[in-house]
Protein backbone atom coordinates (compact mmCIF):
# COMPACT_ATOMS: atom_id res chain seq x y z
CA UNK A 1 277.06 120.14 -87.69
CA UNK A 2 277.93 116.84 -85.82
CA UNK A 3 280.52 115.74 -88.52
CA UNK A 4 281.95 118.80 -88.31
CA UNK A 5 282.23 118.69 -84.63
CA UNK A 6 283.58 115.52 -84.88
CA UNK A 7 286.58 116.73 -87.80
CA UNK A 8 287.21 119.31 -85.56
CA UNK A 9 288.02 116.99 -82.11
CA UNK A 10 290.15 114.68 -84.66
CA UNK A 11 291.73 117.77 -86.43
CA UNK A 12 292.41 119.29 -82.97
CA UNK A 13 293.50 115.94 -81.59
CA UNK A 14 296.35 115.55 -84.13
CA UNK A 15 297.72 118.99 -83.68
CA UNK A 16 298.31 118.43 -79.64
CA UNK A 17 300.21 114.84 -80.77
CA UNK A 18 301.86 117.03 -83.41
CA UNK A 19 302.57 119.92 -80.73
CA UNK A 20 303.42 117.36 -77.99
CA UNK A 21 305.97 115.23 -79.60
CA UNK A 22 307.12 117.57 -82.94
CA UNK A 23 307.30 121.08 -81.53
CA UNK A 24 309.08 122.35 -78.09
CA UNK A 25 307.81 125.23 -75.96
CA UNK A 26 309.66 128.59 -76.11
CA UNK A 27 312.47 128.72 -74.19
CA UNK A 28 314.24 131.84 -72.19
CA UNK A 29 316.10 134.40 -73.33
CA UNK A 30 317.86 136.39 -71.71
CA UNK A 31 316.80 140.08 -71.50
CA UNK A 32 317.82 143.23 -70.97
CA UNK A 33 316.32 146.74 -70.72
CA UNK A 34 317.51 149.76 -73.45
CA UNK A 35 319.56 152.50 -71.61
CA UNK A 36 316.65 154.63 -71.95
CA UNK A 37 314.74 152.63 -69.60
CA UNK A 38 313.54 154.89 -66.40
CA UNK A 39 314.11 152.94 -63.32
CA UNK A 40 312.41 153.58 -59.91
CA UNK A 41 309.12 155.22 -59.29
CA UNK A 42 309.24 156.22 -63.06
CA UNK A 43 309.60 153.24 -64.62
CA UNK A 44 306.51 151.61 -62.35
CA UNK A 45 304.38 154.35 -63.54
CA UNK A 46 305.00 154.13 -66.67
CA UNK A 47 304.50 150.07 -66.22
CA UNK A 48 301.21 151.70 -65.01
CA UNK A 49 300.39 153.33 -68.05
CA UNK A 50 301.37 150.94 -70.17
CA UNK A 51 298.93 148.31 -68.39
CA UNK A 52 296.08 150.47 -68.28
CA UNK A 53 296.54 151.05 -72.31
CA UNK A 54 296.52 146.99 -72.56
CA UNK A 55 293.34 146.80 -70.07
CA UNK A 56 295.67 144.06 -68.24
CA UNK A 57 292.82 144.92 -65.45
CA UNK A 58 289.19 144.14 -67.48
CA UNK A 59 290.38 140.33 -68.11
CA UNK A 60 292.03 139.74 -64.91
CA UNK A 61 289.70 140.97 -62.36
CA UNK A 62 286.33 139.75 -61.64
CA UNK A 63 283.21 142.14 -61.06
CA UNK A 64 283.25 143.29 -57.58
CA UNK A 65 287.06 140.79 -57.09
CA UNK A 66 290.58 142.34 -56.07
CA UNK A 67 292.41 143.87 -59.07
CA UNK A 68 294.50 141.80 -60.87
CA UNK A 69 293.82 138.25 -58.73
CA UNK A 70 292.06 136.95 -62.16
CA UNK A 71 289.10 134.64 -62.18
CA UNK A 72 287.26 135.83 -64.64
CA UNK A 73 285.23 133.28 -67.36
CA UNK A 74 285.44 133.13 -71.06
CA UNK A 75 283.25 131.42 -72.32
CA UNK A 76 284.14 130.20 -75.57
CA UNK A 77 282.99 127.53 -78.25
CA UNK A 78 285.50 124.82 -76.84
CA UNK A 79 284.96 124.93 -73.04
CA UNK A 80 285.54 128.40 -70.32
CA UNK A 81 289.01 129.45 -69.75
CA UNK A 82 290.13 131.50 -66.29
CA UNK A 83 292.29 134.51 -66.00
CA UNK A 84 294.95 134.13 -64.50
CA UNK A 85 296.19 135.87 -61.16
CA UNK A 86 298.66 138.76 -62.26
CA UNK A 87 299.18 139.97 -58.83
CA UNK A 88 303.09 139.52 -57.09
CA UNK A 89 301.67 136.54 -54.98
CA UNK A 90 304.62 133.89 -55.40
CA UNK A 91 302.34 130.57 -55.47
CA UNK A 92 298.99 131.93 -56.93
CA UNK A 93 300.69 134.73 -58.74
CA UNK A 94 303.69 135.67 -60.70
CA UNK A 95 305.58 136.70 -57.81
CA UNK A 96 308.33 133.82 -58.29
CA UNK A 97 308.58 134.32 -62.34
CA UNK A 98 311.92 136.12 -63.63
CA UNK A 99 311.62 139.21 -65.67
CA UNK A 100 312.85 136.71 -68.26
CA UNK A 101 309.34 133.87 -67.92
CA UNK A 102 307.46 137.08 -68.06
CA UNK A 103 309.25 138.64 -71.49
CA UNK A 104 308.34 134.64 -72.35
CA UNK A 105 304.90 134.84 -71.78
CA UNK A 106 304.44 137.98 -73.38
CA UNK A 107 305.91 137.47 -76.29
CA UNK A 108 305.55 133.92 -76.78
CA UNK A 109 302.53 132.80 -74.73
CA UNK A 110 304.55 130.28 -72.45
CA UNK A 111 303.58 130.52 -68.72
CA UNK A 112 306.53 130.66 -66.09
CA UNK A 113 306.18 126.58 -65.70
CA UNK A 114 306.99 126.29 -69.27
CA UNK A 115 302.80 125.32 -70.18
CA UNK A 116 301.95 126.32 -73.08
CA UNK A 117 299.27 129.42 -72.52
CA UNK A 118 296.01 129.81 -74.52
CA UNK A 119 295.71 132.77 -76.52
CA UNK A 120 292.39 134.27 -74.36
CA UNK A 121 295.54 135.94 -73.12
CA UNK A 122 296.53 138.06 -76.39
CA UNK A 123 300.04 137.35 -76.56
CA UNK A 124 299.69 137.25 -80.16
CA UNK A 125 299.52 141.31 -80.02
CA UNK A 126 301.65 141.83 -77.23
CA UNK A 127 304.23 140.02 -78.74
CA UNK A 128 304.57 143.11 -80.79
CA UNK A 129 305.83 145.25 -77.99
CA UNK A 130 309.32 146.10 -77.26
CA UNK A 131 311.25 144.45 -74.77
CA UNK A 132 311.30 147.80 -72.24
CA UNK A 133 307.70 148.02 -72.39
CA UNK A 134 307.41 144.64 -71.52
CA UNK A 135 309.84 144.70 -68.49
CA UNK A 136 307.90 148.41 -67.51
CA UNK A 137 304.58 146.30 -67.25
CA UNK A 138 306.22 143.58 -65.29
CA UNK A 139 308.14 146.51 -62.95
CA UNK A 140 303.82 148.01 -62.60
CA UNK A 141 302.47 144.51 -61.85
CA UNK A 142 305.35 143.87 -59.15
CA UNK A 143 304.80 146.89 -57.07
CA UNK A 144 300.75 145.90 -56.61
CA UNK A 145 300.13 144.23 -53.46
CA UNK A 146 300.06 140.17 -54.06
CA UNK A 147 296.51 138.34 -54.15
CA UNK A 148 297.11 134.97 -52.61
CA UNK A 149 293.41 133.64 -54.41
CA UNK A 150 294.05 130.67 -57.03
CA UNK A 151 291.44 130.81 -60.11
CA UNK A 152 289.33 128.26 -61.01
CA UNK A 153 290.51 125.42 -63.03
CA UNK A 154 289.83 125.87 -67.18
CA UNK A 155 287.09 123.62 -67.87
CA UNK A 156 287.88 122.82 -71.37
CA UNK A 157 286.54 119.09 -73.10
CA UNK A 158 289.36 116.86 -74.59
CA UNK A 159 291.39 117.31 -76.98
CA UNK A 160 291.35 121.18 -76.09
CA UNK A 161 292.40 120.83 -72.58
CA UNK A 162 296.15 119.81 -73.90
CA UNK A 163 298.18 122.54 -73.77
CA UNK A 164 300.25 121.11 -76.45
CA UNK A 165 297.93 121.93 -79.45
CA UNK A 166 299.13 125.85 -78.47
CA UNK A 167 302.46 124.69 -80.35
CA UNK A 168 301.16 123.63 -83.09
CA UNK A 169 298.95 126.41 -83.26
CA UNK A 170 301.24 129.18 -82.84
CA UNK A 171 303.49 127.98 -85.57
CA UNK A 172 300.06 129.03 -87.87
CA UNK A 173 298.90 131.55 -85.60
CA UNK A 174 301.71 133.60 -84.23
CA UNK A 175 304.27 136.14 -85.22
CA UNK A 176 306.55 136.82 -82.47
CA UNK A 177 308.49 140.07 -83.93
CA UNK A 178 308.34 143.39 -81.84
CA UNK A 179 306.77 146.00 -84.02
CA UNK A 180 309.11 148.12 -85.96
CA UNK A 181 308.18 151.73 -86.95
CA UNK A 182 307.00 152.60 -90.28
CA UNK A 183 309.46 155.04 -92.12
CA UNK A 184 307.49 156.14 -94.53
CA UNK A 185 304.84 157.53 -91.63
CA UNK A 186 304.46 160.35 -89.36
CA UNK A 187 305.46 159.01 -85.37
CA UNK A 188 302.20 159.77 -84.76
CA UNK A 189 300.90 156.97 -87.12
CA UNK A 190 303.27 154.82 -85.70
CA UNK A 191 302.61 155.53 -82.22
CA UNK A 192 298.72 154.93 -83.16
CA UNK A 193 299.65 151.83 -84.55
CA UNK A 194 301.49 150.45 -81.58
CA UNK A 195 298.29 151.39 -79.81
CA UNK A 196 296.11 150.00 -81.83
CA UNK A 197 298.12 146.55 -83.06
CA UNK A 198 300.02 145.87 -79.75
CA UNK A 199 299.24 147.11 -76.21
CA UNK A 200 295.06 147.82 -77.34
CA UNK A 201 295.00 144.33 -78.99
CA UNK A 202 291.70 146.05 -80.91
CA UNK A 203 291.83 143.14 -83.46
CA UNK A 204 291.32 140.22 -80.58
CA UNK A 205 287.31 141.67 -80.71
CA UNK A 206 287.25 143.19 -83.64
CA UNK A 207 288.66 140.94 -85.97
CA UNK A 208 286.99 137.80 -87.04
CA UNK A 209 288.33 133.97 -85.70
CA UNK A 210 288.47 131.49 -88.34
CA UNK A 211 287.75 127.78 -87.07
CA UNK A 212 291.30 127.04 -85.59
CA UNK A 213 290.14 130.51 -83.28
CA UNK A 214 292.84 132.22 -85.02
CA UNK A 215 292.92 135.74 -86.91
CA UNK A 216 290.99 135.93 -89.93
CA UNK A 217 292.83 138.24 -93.14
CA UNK A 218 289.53 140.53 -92.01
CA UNK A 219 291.45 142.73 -89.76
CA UNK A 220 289.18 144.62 -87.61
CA UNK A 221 285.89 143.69 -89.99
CA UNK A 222 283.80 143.00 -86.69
CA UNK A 223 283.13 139.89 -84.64
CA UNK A 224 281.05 138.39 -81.74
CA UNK A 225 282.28 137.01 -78.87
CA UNK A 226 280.42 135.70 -75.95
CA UNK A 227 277.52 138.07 -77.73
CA UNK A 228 279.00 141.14 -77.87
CA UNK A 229 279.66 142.03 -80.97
CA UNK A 230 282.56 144.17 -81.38
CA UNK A 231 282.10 146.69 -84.31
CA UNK A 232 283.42 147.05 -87.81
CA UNK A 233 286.46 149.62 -87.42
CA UNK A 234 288.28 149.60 -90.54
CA UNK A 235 287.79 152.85 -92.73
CA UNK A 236 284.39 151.36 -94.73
CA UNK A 237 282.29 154.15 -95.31
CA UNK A 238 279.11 152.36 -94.80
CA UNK A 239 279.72 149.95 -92.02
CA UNK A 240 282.61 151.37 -90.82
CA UNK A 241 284.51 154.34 -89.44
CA UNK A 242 284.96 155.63 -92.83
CA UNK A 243 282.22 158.51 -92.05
CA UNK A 244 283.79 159.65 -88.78
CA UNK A 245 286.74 162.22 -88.57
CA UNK A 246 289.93 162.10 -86.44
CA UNK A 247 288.49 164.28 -84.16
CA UNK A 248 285.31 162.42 -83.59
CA UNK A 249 286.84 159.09 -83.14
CA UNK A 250 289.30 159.75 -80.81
CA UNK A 251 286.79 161.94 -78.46
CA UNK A 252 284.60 158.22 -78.93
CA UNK A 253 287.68 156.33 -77.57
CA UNK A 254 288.25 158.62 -74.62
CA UNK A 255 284.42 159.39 -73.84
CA UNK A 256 282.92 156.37 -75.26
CA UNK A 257 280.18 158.96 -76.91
CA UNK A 258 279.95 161.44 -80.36
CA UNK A 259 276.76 162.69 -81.12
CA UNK A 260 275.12 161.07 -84.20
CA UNK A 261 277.35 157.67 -83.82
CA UNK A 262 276.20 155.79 -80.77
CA UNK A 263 277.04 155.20 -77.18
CA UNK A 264 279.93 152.48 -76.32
CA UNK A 265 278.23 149.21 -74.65
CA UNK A 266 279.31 146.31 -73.28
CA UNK A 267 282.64 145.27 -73.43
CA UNK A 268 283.80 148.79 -75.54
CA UNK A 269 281.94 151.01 -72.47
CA UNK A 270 284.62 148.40 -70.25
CA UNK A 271 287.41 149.34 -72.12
CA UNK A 272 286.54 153.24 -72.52
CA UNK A 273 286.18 153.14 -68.64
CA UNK A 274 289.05 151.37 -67.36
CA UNK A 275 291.75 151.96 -70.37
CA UNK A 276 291.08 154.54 -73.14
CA UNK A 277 289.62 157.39 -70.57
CA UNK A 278 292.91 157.87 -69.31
CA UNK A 279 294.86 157.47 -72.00
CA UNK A 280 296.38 161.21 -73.00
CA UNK A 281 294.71 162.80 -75.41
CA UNK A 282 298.00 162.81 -77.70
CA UNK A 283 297.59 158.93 -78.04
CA UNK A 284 294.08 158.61 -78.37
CA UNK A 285 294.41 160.91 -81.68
CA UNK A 286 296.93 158.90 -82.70
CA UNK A 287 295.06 155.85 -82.79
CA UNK A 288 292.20 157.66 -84.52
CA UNK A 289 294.92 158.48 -86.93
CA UNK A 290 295.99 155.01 -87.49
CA UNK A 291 292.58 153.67 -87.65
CA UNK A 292 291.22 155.93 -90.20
CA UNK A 293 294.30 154.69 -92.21
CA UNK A 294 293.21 150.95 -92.04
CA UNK A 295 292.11 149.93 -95.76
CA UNK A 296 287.95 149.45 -95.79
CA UNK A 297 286.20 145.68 -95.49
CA UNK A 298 282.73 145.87 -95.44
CA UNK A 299 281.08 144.22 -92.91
CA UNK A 300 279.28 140.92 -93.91
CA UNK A 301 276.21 140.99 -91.82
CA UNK A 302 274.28 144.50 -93.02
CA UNK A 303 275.38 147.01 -90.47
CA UNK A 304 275.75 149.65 -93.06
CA UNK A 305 274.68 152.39 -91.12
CA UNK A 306 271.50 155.09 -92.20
CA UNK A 307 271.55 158.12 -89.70
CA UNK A 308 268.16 159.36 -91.50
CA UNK A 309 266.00 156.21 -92.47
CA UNK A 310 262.88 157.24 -93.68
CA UNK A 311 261.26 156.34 -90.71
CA UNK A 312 262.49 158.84 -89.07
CA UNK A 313 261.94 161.66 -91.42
CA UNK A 314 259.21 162.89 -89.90
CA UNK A 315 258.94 161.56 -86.44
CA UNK A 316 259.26 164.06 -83.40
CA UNK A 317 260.80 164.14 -80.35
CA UNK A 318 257.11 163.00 -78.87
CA UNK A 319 255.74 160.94 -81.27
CA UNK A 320 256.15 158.57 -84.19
CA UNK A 321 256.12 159.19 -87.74
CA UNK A 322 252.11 159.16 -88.59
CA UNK A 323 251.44 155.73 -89.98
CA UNK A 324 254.75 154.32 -89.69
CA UNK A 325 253.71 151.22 -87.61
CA UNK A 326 254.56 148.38 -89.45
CA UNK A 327 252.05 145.00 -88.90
CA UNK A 328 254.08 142.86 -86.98
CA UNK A 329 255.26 146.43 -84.52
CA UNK A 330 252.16 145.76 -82.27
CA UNK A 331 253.88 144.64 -79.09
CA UNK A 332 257.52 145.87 -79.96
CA UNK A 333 255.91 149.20 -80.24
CA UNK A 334 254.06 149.22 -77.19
CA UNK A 335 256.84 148.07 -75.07
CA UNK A 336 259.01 151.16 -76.58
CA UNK A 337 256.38 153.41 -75.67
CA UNK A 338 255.94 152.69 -72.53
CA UNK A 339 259.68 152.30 -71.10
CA UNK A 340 261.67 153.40 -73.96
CA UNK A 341 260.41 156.65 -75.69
CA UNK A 342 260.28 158.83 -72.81
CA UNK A 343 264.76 158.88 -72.84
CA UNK A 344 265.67 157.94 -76.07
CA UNK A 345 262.61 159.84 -77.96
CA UNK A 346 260.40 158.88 -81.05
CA UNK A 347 262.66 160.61 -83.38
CA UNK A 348 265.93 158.75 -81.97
CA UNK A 349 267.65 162.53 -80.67
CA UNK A 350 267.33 161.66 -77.08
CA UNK A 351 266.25 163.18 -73.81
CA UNK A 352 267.15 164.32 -71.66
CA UNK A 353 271.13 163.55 -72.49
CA UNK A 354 272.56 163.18 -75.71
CA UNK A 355 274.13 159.77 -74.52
CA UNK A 356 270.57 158.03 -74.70
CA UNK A 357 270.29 159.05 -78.65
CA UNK A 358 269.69 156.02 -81.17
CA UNK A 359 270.12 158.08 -84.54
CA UNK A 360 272.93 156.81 -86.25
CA UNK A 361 274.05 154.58 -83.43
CA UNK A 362 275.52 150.99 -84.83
CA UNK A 363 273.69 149.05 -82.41
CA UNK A 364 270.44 149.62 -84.11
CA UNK A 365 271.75 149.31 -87.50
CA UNK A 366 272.44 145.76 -86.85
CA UNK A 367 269.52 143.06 -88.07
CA UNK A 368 270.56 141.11 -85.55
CA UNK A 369 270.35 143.06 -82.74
CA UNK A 370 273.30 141.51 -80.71
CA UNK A 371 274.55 144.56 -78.86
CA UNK A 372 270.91 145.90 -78.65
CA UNK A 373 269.73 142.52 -76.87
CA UNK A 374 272.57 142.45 -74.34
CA UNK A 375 271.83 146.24 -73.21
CA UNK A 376 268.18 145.63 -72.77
CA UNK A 377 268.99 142.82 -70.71
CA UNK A 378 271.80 144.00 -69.05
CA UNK A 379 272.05 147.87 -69.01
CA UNK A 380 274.72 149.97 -69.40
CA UNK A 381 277.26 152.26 -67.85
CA UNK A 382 275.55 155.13 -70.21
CA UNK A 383 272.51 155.52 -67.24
CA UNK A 384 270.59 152.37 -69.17
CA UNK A 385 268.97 150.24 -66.57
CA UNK A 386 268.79 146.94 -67.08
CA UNK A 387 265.49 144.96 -68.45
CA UNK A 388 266.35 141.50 -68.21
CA UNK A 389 263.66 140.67 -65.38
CA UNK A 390 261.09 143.13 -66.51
CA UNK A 391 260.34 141.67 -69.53
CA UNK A 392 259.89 137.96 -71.51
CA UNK A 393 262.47 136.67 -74.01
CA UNK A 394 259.32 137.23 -76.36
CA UNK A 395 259.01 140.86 -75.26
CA UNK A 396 262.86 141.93 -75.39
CA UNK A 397 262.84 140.09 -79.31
CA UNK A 398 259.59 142.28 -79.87
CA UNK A 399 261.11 145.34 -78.61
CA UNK A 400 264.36 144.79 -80.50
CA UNK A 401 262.67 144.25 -84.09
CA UNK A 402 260.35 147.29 -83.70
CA UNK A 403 264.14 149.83 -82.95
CA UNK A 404 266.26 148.02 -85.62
CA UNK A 405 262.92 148.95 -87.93
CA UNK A 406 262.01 152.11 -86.69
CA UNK A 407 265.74 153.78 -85.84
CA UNK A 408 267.97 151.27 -88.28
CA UNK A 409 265.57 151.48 -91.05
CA UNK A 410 265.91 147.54 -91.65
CA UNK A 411 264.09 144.35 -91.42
CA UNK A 412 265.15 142.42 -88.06
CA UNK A 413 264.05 138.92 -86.90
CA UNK A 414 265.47 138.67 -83.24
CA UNK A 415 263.36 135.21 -82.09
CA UNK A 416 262.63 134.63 -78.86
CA UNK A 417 265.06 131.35 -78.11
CA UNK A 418 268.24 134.28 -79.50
CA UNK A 419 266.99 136.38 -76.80
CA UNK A 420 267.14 133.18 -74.35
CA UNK A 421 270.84 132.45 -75.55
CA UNK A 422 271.89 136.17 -74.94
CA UNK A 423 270.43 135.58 -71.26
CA UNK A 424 271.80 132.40 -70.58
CA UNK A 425 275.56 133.42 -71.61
CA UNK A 426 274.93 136.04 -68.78
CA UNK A 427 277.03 139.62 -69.18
């Protein structure tokens, strides 16, 4: 692990000389909006629509913080990067940028002083939009009142804290061309798609990073970032959404709930709340459409999914199946009896709302109980309190193997010092 660590600075190293001295930033263009570009109060709401289908909000505003003044961490395997502050301030903001800088950084991930922008900020999907969405967002962003707060600085270790790698790594990493419609598909596919591909930026958690933190060829196979693991959605049949119907998926994306597949968490309950939920119902079909068009990869760590494991074949809503304890379940099961059985139920249904069910739900399916971990210790939107203080790290792994066994059907082995890890990288 140390050599690698070490190949990795050097590797990293040589790309920012390469980037510095070999390849030059993105320079501006000049732009123009389509004649069918609203203007006035229309075109800043549908700027407004447009940013609330990118969640421009979730990354750039802390918990409890003004909208849009950025701040918030990311911590990832090289150092934490900031989000920047979106509002119209003209020093801390992007109040002084031209329509062309912010077309730039959009499209090409180049901030308004010509640095080089890291691609936390998913210009690598946004690049995809067209040029009149991207001037709508910029029309929504400069009608919010302007945050004069400055984030904190990036706190990322040399060689990663040169900008210039970004050059170098874009010229692997990033295709600039706005998405062009599909003739051979319905403009409902297509709208999904542009959805889905561009302003959602779904594969930026759901696709896998290779070791340069670019996109892996396993588009939307599942990943985990900063714990959260965001779930396989390509149309596999056993770890995927390959089960679910139109219908079902796209009442999940605007509800973040369907009976028999799980309750959104984490960062997916974020992005239900602030984005999907009022997205129209036209468009969240249409992503459903697209997605369920998205050719299968199963997922690689055994989150096939068993709504009916035999442990639950003849368990009740008050009790266990008879004899289904398992010997290591002593303390896992006690724990679930005592703070856990009396919403979600011994036979996973739940009570007294649907939203606490566990049959069927991906979070127990997975061995190693990422999502699970982070909701026990954190709670969720869904009316799940958090446990985090209540109980040990040795408790809350317990706990965790006895409902990946019990609900999932499957052998877990969440340790105590995972549990720690989950609680030290906070929510």
């Amino acid at each position: 692990m140390k050599r690698l660590a070490i190949a990795l600075v050097i590797l990293f190293g040589l790309l920012a000389g390469a980037g510095l001295f070999f390849f030059l930033p993105a320079g501006l263009e000049p732009v123009k909006a389509s004649a069918a570009q609203p203007s006035g109060p229309a075109l800043v709401e549908k700027g407004r629509y447009l940013a609330t289908a990118g969640d421009c909000v979730a990354c750039h505003t802390v918990p409890g913080g003004k909208p849009f003044a950025g701040g918030l961490a990311f911590k990832l395997p090289f150092g934490t990067l900031y989000s920047s502050n979106i509002t119209p301030d003209p020093k801390a903001g992007i109040g002084a940028w031209s329509n062309a800088q912010f077309v730039r950084a959009m499209r090409h991930g180049v901030r308004g002083d010509g640095q080089d922008l890291y691609p936390a900020f998913p210009y690598t999907a946004y690049a995809k939009m067209s040029t009149d969405d991207i001037l709508a967002v910029r029309a929504y962003l400069a009608s919010l009142a302007p945050v004069a707060d400055a984030p904190p600085a990036n706190q990322l270790a040399f060689p990663f804290n040169q900008r210039a790698i970004m050059r170098a790594w874009k010229l692997l990493f990033l295709d600039d061309a706005q998405m062009a419609p599909q003739t051979a598909q319905s403009p409902e596919w297509n709208r999904g798609a542009y959805l889905v591909e561009a302003l959602g930026h779904c594969g930026e958690c759901h696709t896998p990073r290779n070791v340069a933190y670019g996109l892996s060829g396993k588009t939307f196979a599942g990943a985990t970032t900063q714990g959260w693991k965001a779930y396989n959605i390509t149309s596999d049949p056993k770890s995927g959404i390959g089960g679910w119907s139109v219908d079902q998926l796209a009442t999940y994306l605007g509800t973040g709930h369907v009976a028999g597949r799980g309750v959104a968490s984490g960062s997916m309950a974020e992005v239900v709340s602030l984005s999907l939920s009022h997205l129209t119902p036209p468009d969240l079909r249409a992503m459903a459409v697209y997605l369920k068009s998205v050719p299968p990869r199963p997922s690689q760590d055994g989150e096939d999914i068993d709504a009916n494991p035999r442990s639950l074949a003849t368990a009740t809503l008050a009790a266990p199946a008879p004899g289904s304890a398992g010997p290591h379940d002593g303390l896992g099961l006690r724990i679930f009896e005592s703070a856990c059985a009396g919403c979600h139920a011994w036979n996973g249904e739940g009570m007294p709302s649907p939203d606490a069910a566990l049959r069927g739900a991906r979070g127990v399916s997975d061995p190693q109980a990422a999502n699970m971990i982070q909701v026990i210790l954190h709670g969720s939107p869904m009316r799940m309190p958090a446990f985090g203080r209540a109980y040990s790290d040795a408790e809350i792994a317990a706990v965790s193997n006895y409902v990946v066994r019990h609900f999932g059907g499957k052998t877990a082995d969440v340790t105590p010092g995972q549990v720690a890890e989950a609680r030290a990288l906070g929510r």
